[in-house]
PDB file of N, CA and C in Angstrom:
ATOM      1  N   UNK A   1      63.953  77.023 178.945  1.00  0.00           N
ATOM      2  CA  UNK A   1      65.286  77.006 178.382  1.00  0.00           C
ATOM      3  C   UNK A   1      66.211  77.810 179.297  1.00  0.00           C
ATOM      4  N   UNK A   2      67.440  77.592 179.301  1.00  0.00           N
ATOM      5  CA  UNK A   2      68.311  77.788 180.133  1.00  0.00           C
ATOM      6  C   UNK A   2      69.882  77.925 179.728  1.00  0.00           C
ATOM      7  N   UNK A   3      70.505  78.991 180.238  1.00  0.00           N
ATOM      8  CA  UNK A   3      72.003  78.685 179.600  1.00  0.00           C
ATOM      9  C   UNK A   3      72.809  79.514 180.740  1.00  0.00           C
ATOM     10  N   UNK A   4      73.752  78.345 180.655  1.00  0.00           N
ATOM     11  CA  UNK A   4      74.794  78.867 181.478  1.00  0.00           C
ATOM     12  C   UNK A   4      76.327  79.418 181.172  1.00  0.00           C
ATOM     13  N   UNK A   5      76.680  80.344 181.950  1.00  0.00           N
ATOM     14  CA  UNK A   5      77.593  81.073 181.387  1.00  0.00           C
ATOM     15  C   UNK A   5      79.015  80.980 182.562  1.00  0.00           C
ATOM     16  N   UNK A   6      80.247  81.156 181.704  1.00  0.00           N
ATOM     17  CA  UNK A   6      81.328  81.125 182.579  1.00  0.00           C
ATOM     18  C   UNK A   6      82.638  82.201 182.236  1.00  0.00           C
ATOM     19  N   UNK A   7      83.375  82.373 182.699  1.00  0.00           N
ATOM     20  CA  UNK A   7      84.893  83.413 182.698  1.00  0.00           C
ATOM     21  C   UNK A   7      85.561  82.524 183.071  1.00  0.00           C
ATOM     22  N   UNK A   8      86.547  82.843 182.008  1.00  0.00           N
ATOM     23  CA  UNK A   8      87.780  81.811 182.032  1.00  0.00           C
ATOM     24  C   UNK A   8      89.050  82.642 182.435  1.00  0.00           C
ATOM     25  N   UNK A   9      89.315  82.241 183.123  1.00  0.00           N
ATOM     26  CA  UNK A   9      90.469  83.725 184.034  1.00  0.00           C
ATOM     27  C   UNK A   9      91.937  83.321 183.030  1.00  0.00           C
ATOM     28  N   UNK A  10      92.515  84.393 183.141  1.00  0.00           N
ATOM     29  CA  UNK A  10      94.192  84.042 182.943  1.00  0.00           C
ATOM     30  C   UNK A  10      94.745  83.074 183.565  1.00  0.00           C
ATOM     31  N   UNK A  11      94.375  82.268 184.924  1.00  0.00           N
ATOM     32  CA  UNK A  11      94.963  81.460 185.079  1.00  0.00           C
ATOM     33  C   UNK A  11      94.494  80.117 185.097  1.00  0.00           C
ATOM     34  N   UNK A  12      94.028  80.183 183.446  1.00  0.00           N
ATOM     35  CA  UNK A  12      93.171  79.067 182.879  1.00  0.00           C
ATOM     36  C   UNK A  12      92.069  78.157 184.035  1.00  0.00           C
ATOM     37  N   UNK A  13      91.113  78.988 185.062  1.00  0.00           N
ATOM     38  CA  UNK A  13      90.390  78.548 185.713  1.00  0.00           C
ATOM     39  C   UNK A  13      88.837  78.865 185.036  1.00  0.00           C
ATOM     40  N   UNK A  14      87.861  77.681 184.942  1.00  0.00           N
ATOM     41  CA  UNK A  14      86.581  78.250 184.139  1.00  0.00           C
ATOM     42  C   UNK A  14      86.047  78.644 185.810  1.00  0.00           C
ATOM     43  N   UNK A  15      85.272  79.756 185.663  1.00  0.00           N
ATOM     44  CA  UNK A  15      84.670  79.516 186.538  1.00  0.00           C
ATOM     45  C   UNK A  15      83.105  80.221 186.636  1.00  0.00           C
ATOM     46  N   UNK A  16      82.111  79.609 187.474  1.00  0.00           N
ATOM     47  CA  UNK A  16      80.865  79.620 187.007  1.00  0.00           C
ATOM     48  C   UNK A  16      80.037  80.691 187.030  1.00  0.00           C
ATOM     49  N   UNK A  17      79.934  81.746 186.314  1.00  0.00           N
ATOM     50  CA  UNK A  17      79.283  82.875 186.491  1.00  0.00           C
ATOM     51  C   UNK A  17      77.830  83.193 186.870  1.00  0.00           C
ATOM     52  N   UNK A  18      76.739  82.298 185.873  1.00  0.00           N
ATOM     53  CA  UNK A  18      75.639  82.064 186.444  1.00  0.00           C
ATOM     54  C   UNK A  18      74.676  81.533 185.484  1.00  0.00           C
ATOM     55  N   UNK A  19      73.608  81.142 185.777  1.00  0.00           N
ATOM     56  CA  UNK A  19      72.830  80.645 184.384  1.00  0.00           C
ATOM     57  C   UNK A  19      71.515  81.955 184.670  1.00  0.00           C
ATOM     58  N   UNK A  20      70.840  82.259 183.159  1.00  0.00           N
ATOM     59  CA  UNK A  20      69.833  82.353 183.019  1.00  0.00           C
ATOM     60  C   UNK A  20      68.623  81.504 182.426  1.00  0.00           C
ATOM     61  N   UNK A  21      67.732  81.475 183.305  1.00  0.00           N
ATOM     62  CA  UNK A  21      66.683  80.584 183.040  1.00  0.00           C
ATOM     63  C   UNK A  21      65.414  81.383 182.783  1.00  0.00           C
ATOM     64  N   UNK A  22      64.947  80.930 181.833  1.00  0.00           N
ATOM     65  CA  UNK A  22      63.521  81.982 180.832  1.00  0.00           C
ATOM     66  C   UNK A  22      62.341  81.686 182.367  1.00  0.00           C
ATOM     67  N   UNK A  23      61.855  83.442 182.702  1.00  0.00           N
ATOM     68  CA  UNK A  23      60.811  83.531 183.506  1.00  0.00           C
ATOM     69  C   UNK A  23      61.617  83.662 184.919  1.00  0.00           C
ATOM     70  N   UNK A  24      62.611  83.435 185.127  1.00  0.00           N
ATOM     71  CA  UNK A  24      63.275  83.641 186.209  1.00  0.00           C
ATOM     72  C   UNK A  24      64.361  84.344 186.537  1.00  0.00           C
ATOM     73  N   UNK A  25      64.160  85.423 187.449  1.00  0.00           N
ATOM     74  CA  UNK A  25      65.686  86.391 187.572  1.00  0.00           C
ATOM     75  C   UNK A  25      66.709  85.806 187.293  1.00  0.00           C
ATOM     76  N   UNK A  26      68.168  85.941 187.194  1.00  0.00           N
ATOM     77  CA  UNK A  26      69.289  85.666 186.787  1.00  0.00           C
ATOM     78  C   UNK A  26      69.615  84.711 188.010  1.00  0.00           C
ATOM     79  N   UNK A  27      70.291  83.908 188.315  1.00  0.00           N
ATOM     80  CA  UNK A  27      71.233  83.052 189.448  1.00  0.00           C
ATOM     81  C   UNK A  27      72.540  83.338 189.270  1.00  0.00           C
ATOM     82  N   UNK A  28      73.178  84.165 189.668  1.00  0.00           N
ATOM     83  CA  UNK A  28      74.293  84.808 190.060  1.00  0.00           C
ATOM     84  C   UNK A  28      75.125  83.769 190.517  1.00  0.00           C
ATOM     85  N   UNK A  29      75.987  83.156 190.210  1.00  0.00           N
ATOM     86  CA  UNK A  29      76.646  81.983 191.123  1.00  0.00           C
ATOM     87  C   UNK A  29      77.792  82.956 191.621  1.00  0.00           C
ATOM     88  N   UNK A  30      78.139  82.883 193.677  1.00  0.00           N
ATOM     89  CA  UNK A  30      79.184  83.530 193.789  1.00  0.00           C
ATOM     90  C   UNK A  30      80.338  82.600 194.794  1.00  0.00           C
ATOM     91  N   UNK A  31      81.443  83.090 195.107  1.00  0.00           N
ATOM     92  CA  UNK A  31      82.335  82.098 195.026  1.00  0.00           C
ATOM     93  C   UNK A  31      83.246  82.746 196.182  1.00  0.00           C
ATOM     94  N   UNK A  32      82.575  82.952 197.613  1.00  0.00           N
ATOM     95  CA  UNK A  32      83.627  83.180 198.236  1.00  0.00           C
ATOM     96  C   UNK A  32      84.892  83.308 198.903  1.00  0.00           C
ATOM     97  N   UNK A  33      85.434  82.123 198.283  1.00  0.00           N
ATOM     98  CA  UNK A  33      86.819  81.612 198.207  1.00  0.00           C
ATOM     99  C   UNK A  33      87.659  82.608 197.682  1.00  0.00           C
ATOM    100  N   UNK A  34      87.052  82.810 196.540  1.00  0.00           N
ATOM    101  CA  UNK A  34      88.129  83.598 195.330  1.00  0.00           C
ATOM    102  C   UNK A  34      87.319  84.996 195.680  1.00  0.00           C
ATOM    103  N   UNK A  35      87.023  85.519 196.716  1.00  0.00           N
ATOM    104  CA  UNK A  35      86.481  87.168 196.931  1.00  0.00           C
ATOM    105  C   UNK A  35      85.488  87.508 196.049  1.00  0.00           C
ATOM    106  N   UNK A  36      84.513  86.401 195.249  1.00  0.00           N
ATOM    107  CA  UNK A  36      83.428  87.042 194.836  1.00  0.00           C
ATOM    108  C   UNK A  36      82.363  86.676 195.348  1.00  0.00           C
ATOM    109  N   UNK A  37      81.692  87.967 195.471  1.00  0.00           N
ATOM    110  CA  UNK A  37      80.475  87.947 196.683  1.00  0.00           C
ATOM    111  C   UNK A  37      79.353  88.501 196.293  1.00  0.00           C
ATOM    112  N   UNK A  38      79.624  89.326 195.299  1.00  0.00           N
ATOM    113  CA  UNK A  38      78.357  90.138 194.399  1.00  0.00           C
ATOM    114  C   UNK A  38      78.880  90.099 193.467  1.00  0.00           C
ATOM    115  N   UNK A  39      77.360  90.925 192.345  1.00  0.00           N
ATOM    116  CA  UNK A  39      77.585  91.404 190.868  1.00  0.00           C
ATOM    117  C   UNK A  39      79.361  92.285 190.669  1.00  0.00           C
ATOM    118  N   UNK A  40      79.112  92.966 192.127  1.00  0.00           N
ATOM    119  CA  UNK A  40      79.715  94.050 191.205  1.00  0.00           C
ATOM    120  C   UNK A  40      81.356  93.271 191.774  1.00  0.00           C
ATOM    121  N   UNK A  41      81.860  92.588 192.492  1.00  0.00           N
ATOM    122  CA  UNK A  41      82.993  91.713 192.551  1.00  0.00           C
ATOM    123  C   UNK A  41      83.244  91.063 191.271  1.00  0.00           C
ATOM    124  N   UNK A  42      82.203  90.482 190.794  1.00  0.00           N
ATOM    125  CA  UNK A  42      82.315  89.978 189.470  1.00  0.00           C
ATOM    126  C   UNK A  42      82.738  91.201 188.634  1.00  0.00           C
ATOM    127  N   UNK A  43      82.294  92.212 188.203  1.00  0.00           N
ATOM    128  CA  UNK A  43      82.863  93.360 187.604  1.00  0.00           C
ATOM    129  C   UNK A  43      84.242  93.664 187.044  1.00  0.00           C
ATOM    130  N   UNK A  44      84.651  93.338 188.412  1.00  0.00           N
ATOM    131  CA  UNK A  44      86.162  93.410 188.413  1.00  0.00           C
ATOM    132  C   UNK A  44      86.943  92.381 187.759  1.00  0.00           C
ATOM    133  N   UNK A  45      86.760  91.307 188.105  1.00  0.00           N
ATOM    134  CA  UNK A  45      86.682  90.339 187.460  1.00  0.00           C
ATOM    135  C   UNK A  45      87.258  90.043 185.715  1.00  0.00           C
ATOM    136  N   UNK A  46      85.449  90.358 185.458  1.00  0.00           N
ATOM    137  CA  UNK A  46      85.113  90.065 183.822  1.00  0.00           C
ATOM    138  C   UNK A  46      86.442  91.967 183.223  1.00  0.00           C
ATOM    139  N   UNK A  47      86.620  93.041 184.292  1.00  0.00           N
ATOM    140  CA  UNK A  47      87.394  93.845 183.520  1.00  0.00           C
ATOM    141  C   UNK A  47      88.824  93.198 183.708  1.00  0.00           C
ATOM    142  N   UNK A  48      89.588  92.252 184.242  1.00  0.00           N
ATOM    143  CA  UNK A  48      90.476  92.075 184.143  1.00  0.00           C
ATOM    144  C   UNK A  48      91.287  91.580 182.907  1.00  0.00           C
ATOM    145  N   UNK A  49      92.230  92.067 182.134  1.00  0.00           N
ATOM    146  CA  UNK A  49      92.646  91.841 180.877  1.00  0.00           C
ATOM    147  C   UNK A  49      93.114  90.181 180.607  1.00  0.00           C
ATOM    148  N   UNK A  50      92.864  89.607 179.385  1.00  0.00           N
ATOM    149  CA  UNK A  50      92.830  88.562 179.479  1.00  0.00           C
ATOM    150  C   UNK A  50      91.817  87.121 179.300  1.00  0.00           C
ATOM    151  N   UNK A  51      90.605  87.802 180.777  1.00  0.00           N
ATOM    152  CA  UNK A  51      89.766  87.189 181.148  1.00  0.00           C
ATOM    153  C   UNK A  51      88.662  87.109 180.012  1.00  0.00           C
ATOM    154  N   UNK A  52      87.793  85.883 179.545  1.00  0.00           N
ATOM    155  CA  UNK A  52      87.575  86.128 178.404  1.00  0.00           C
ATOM    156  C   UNK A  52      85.727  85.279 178.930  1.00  0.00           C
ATOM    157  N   UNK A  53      84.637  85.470 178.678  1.00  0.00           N
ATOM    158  CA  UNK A  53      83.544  84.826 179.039  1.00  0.00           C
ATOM    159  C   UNK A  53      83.449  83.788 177.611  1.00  0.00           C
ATOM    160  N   UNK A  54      82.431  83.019 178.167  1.00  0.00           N
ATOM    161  CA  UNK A  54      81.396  81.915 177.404  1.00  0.00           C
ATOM    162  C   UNK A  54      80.480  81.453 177.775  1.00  0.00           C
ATOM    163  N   UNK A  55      79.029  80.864 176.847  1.00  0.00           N
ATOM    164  CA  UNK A  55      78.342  79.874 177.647  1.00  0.00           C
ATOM    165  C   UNK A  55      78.611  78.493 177.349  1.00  0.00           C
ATOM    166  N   UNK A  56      77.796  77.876 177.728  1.00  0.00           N
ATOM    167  CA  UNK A  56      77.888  76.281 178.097  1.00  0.00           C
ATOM    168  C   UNK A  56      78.290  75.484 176.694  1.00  0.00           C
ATOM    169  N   UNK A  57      77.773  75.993 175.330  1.00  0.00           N
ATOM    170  CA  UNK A  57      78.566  75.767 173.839  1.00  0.00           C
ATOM    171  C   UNK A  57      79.427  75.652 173.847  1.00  0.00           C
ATOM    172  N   UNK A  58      80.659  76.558 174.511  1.00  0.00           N
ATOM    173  CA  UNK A  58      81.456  77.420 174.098  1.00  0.00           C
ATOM    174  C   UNK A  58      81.665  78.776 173.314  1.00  0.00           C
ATOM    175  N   UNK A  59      80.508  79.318 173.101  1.00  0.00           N
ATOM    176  CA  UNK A  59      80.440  80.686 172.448  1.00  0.00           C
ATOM    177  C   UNK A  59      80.867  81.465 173.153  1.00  0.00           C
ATOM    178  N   UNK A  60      81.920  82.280 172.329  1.00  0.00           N
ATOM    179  CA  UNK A  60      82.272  83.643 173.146  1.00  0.00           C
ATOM    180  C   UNK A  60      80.986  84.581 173.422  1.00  0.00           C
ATOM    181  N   UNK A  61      80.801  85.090 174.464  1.00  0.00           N
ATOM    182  CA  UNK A  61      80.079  86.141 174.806  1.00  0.00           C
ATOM    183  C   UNK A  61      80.650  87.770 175.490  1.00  0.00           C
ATOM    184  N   UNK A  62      80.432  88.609 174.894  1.00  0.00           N
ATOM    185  CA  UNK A  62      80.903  90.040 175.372  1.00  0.00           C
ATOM    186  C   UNK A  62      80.485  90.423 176.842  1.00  0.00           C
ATOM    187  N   UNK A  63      81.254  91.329 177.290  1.00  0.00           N
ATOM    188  CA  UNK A  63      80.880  91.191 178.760  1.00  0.00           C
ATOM    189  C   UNK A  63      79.263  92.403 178.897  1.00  0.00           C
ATOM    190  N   UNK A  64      79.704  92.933 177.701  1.00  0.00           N
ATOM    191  CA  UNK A  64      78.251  93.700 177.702  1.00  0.00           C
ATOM    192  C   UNK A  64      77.319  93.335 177.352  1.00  0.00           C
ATOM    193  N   UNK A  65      76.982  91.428 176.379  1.00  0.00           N
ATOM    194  CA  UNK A  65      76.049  90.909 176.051  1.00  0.00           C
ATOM    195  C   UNK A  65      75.643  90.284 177.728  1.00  0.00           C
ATOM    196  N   UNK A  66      76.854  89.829 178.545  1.00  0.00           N
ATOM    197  CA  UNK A  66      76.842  89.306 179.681  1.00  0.00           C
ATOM    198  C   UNK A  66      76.047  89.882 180.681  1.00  0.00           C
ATOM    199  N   UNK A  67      76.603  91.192 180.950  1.00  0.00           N
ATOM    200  CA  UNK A  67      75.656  92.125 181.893  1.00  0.00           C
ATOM    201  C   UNK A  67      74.543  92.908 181.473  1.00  0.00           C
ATOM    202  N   UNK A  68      73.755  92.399 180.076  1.00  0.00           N
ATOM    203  CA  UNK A  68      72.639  93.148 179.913  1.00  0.00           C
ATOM    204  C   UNK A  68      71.652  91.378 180.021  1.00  0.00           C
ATOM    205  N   UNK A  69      72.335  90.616 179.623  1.00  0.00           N
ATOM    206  CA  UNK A  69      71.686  89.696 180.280  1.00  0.00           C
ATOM    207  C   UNK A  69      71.201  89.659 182.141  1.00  0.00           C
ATOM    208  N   UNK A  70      71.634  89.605 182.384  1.00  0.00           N
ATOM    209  CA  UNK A  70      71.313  89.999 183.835  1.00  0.00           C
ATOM    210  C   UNK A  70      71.037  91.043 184.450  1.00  0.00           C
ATOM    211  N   UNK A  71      71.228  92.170 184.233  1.00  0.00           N
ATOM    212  CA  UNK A  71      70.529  93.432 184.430  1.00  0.00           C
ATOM    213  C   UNK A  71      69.397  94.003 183.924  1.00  0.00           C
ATOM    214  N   UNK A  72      69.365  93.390 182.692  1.00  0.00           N
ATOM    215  CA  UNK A  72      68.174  93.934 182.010  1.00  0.00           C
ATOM    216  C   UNK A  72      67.108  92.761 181.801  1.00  0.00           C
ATOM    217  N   UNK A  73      66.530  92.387 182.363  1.00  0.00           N
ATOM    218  CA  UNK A  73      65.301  91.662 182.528  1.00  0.00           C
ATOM    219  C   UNK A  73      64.463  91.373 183.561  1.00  0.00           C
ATOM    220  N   UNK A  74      63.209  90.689 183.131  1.00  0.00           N
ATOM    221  CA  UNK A  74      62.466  90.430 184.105  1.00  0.00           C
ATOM    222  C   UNK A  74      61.873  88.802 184.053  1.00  0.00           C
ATOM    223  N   UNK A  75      61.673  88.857 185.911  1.00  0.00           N
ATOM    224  CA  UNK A  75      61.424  87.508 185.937  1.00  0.00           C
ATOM    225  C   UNK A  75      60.839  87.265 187.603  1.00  0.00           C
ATOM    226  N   UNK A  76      60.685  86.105 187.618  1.00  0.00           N
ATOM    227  CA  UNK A  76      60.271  86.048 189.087  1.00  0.00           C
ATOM    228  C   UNK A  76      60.942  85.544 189.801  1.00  0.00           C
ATOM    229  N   UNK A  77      60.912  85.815 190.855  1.00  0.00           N
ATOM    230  CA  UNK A  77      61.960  85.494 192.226  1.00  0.00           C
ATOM    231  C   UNK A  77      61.528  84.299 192.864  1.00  0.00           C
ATOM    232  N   UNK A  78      62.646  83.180 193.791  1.00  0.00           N
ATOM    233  CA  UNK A  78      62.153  82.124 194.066  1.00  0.00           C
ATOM    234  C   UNK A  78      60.998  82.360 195.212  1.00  0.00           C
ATOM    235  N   UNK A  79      60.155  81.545 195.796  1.00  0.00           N
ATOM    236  CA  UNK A  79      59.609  81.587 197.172  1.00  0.00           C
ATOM    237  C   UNK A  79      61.044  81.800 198.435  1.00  0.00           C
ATOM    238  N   UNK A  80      60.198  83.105 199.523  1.00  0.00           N
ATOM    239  CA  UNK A  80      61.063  82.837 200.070  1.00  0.00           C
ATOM    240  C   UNK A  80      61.719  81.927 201.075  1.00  0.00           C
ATOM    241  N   UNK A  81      61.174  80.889 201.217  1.00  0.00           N
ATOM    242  CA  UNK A  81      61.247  79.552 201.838  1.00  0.00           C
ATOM    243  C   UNK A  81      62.257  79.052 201.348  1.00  0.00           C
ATOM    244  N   UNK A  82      62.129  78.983 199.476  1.00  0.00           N
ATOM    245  CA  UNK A  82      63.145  77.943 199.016  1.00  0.00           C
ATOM    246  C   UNK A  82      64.540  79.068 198.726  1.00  0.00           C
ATOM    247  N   UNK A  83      64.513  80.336 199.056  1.00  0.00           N
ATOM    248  CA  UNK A  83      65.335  80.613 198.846  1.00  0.00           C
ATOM    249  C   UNK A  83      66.558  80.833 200.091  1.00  0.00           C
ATOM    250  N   UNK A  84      65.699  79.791 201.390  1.00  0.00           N
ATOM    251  CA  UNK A  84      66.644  80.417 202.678  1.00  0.00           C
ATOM    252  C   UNK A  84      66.767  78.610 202.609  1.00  0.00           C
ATOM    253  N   UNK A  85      66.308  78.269 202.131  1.00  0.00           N
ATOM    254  CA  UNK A  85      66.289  76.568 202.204  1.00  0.00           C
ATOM    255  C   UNK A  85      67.676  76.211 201.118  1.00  0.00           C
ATOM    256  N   UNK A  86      67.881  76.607 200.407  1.00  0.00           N
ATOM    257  CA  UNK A  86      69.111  77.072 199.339  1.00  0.00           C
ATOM    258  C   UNK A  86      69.623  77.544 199.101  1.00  0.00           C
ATOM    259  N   UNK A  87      70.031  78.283 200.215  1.00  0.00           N
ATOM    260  CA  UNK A  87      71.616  79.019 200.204  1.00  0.00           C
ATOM    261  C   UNK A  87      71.163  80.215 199.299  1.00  0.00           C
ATOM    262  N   UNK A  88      70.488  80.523 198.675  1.00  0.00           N
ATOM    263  CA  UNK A  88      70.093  81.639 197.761  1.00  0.00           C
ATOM    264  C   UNK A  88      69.926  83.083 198.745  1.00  0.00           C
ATOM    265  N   UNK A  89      70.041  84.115 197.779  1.00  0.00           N
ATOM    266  CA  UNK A  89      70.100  85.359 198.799  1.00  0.00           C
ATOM    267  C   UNK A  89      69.352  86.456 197.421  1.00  0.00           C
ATOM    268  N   UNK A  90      68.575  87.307 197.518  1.00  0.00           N
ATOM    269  CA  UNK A  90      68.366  88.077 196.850  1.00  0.00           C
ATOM    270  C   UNK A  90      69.191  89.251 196.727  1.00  0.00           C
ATOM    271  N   UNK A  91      69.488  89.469 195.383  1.00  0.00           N
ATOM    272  CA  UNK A  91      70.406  90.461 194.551  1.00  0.00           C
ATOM    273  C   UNK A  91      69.619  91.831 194.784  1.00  0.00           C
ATOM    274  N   UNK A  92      70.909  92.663 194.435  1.00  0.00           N
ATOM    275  CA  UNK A  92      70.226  94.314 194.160  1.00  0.00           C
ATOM    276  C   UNK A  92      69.257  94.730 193.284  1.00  0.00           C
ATOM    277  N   UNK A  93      69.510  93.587 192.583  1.00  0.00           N
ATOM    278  CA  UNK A  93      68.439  94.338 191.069  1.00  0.00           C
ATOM    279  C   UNK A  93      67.863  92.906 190.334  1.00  0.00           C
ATOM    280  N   UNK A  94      67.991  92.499 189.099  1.00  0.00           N
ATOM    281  CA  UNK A  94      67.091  91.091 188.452  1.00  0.00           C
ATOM    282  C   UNK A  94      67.862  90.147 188.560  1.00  0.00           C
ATOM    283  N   UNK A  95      68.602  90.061 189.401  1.00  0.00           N
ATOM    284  CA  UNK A  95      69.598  88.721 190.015  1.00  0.00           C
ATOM    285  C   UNK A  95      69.041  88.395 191.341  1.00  0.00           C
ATOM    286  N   UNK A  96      69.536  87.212 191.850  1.00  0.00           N
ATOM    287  CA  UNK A  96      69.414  86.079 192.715  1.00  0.00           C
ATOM    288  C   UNK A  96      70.923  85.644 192.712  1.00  0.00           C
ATOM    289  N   UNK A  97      71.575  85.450 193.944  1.00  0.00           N
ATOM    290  CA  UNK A  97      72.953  85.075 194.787  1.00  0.00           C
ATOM    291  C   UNK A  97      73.121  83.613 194.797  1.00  0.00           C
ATOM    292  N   UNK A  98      73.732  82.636 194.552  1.00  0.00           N
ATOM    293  CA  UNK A  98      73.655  81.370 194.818  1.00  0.00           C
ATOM    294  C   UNK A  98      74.908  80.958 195.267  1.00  0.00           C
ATOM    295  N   UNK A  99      75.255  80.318 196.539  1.00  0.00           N
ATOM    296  CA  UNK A  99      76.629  80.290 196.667  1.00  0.00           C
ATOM    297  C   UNK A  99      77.073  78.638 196.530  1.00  0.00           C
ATOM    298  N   UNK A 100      76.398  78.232 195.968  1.00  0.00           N
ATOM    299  CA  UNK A 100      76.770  76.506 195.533  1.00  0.00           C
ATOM    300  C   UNK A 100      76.488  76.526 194.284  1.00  0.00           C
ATOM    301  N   UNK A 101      77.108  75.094 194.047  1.00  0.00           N
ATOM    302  CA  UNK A 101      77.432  74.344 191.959  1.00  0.00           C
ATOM    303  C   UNK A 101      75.948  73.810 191.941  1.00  0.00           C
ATOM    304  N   UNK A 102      75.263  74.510 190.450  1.00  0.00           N
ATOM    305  CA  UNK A 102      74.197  74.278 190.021  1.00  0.00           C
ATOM    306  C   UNK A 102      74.183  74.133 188.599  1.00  0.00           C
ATOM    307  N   UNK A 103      73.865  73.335 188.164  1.00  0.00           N
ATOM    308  CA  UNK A 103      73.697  73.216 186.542  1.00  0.00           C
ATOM    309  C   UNK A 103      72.460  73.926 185.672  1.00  0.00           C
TER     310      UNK A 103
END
C-alpha cells in the first residue's frame, strides 16, 4: 500500500511532495526548478503561510503528520544500481531523493 502526498502553494500550484510506500523509505519527490532540492527546502516550503498539504483523497494532512511520516520510520533502501539507474539519490535520514513524476 502506498499514498501519495502533495502542497498546494498559494499560488494554487499542487505540487508533488512524495509518496510513502509500506517497507520502503520515503521517496522524497524534489523539484529543482522551483529551488527544492532537499527535505529541508521543502521545510520552508510546507512553513509558508497559506500553503496547505494533502494526500492523493484529498485529505488534509498536518505538516507534522507529514514529517513524522517520513522521518520517523523504517524501511529499505532501493539497490544501488536501481537507484543510479533512476535518478534516485539517497536522503539524510529514512528518505530517498527522486527528481522525476512518479505515481
Amino acid at each position: 500500500m502506498s499514498t501519495n502526498f502533495y502542497v498546494v502553494t498559494n499560488e494554487a500550484e499542487d505540487l508533488h511532495f512524495g509518496k510513502s510506500s509500506n517497507g520502503w523509505v520515503f521517496s522524497l519527490r524534489i523539484h529543482p526548478a522551483q529551488g527544492i532540492n532537499t527535505l529541508y527546502d521543502w521545510m520552508t516550503v510546507l512553513a509558508t503561510p497559506g500553503n496547505t498539504v494533502c494526500d492523493e483523497s484529498g485529505r488534509a494532512v498536518s505538516v507534522q503528520e507529514l514529517l513524522n511520516t517520513v522521518m520517523i520510520r523504517k524501511g529499505a533502501r532501493r539497490p544501488a544500481d536501481e537507484m543510479f539507474s533512476t535518478g534516485r539519490t539517497q536522503g539524510e535520514g529514512s528518505w530517498d531523493y527522486c527528481n522525476y513524476e512518479f505515481c
